[in-house]
N, C-alpha and C. Protein backbone atom coordinates (compact mmCIF):
# COMPACT_ATOMS: atom_id res chain seq x y z
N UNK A 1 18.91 6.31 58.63
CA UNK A 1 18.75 7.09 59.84
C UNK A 1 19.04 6.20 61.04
N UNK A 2 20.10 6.84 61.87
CA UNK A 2 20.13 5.69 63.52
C UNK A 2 19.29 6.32 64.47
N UNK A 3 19.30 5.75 65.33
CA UNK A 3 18.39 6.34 66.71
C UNK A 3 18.76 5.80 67.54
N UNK A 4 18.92 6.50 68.83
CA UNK A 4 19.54 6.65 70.00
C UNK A 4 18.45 6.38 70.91
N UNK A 5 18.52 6.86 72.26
CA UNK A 5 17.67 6.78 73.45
C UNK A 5 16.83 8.21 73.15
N UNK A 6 17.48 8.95 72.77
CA UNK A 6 16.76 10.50 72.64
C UNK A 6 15.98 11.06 71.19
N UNK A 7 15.86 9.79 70.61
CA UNK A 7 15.41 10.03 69.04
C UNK A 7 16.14 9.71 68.03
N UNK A 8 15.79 9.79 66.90
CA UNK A 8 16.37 9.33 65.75
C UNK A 8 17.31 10.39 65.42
N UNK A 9 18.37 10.26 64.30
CA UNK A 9 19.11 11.48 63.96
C UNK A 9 19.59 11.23 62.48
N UNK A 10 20.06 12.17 62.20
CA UNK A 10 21.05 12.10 60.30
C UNK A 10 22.15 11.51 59.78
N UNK A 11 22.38 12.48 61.51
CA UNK A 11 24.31 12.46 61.58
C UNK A 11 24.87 12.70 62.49
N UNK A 12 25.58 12.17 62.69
CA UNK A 12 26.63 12.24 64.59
C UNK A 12 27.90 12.94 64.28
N UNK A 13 28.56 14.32 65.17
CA UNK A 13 29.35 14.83 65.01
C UNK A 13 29.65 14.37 66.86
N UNK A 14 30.88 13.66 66.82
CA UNK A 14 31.73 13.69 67.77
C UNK A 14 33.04 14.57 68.10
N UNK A 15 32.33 15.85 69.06
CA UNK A 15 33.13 16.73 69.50
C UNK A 15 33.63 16.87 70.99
N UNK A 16 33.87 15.78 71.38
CA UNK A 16 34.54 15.63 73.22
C UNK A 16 35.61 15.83 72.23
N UNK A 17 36.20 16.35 73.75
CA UNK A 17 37.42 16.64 73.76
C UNK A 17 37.84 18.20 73.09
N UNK A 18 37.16 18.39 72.32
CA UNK A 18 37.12 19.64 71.84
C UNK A 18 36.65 21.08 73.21
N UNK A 19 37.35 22.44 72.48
CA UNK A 19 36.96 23.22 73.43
C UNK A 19 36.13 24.17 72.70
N UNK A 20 35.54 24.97 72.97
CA UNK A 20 34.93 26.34 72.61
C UNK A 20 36.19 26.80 71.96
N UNK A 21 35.43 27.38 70.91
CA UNK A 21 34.50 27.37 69.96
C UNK A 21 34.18 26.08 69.13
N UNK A 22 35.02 25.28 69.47
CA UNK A 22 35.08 24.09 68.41
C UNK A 22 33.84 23.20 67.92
N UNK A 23 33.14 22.93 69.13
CA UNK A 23 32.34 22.18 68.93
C UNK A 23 31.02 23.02 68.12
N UNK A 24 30.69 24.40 68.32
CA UNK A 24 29.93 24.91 67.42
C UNK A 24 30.72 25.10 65.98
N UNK A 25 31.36 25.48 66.10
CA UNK A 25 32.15 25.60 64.90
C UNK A 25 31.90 24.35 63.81
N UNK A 26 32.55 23.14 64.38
CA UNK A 26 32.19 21.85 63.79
C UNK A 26 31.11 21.22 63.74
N UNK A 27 29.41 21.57 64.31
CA UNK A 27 28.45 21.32 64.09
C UNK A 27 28.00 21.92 63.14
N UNK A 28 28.18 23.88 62.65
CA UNK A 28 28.36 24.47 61.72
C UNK A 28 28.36 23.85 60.63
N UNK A 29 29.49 23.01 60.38
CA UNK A 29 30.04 22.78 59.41
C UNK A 29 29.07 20.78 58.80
N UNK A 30 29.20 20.16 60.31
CA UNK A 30 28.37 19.04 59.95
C UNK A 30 26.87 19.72 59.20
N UNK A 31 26.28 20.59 59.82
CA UNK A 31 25.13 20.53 59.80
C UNK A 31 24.60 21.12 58.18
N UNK A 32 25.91 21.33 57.18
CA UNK A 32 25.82 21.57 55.94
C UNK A 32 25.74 20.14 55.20
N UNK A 33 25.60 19.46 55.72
CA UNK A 33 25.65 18.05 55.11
C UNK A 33 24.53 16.91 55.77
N UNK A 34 23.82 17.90 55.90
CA UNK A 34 22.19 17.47 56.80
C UNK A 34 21.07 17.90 55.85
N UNK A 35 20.25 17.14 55.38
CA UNK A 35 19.33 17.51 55.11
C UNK A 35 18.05 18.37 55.64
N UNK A 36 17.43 19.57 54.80
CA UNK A 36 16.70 20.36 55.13
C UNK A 36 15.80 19.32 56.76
N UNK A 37 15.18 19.90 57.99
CA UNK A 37 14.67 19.20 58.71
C UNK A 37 15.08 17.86 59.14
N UNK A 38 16.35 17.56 58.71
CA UNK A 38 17.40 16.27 59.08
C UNK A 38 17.69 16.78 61.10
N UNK A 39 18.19 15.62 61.68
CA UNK A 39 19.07 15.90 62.44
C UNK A 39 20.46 15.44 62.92
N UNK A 40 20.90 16.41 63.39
CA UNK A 40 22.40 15.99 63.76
C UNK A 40 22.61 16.25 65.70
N UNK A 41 23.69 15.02 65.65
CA UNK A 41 23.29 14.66 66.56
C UNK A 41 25.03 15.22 67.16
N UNK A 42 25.38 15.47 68.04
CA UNK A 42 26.45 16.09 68.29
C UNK A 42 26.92 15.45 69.72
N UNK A 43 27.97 15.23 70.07
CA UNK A 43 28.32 14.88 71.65
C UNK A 43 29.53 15.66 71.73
N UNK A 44 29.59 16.33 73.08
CA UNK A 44 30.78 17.15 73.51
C UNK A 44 31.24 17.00 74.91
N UNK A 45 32.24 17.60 75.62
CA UNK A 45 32.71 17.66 76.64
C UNK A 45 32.79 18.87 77.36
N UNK A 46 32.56 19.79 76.62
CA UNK A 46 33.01 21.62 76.82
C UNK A 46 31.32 21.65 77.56
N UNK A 47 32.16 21.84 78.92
CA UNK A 47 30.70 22.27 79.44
C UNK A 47 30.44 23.61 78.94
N UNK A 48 31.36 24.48 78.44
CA UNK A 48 30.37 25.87 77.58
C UNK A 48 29.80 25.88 76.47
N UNK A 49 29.47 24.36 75.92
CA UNK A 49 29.14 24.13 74.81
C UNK A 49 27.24 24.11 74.98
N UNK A 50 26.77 23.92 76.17
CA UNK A 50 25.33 24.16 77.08
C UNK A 50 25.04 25.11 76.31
N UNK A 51 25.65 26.47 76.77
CA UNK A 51 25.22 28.06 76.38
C UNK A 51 25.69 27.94 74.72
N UNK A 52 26.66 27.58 74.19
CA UNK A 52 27.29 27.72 72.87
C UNK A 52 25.95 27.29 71.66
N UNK A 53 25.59 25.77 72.47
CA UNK A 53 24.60 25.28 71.46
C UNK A 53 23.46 26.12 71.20
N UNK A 54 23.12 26.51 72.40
CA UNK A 54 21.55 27.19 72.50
C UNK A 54 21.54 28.45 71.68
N UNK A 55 22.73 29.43 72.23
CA UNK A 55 22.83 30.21 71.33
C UNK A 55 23.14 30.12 69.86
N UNK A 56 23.98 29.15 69.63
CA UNK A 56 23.74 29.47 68.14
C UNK A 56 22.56 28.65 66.98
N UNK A 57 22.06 27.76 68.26
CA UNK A 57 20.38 27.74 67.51
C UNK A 57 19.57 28.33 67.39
N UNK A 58 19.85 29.27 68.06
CA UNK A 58 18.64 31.22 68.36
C UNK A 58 19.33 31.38 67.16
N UNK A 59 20.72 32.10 66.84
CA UNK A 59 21.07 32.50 65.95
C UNK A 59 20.88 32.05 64.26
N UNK A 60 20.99 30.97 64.23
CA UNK A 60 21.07 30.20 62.62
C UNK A 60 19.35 29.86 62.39
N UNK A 61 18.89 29.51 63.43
CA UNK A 61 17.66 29.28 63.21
C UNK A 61 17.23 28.21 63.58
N UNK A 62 18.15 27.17 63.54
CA UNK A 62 18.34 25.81 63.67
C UNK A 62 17.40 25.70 65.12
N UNK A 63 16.76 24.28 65.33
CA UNK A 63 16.00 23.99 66.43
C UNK A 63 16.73 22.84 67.05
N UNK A 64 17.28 23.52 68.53
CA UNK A 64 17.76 22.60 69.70
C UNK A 64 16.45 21.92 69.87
N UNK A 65 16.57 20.43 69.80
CA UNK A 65 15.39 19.58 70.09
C UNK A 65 15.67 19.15 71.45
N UNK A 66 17.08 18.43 71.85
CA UNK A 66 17.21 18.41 73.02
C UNK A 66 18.73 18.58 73.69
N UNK A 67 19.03 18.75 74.63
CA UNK A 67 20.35 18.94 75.37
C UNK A 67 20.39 18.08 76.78
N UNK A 68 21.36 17.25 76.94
CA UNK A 68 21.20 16.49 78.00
C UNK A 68 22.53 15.79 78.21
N UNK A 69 23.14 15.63 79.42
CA UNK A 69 23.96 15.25 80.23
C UNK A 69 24.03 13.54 80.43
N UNK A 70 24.82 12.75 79.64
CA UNK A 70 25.03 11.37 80.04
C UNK A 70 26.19 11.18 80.18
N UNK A 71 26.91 11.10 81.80
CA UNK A 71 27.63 11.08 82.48
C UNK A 71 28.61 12.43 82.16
N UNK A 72 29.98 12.02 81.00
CA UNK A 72 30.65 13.85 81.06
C UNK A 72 30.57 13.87 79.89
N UNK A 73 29.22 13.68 79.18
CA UNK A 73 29.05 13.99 77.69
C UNK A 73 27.80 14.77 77.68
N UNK A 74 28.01 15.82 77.04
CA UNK A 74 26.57 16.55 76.92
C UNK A 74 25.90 16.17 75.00
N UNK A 75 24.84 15.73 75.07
CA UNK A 75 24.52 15.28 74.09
C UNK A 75 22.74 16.42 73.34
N UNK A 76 23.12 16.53 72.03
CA UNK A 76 22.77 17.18 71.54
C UNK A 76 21.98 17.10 70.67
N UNK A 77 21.00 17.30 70.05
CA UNK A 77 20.10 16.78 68.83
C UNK A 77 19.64 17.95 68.69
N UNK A 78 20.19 18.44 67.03
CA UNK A 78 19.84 19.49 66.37
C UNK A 78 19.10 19.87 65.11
N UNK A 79 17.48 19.92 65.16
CA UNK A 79 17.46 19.73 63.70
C UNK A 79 17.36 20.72 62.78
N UNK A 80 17.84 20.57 61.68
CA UNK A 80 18.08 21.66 60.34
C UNK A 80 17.36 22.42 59.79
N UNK A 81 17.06 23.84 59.78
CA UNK A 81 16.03 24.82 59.53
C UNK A 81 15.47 24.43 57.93
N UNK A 82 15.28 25.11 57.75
CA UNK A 82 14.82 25.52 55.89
C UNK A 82 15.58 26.43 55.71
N UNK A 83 15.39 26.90 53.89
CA UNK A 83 16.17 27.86 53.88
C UNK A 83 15.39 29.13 54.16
């Protein structure tokens, strides 16, 4: 497990540069390779990725732990529901 300034995590999906949908799309897909209550840790550039994340942690179930802005990276820590 590494850990950052914002907590520990599973797994880092680096999605700058990417646009909507991408970066949910590809956390989607990291976050199948996370263990149950694991987290993944995500960085993006898509400022619609704010609303993208939140919503699709309402949706899947998944718990946004945190969302936060370091410099033009919005950084993400997501951890993995149950089934």
């Amino acid at each position: 497990m590494s850990s950052s300034s914002s907590g520990p995590h599973d797994a880092i999906l680096d999605a700058r540069g990417l646009m909507c949908p991408m970066p949910v799309l590809k956390a989607k897909k990291a976050l199948r390779e996370v263990t149950e209550g694991g987290v993944l840790k995500v960085l993006a550039t898509d400022p619609g990725s704010v609303a993208d994340m939140k919503s699709f942690c309402e949706m899947t179930g998944n718990r946004l732990i945190s969302s936060e802005k370091d410099g033009d990276v919005f950084v993400y820590h997501i951890e993995k529901a149950g089934a």
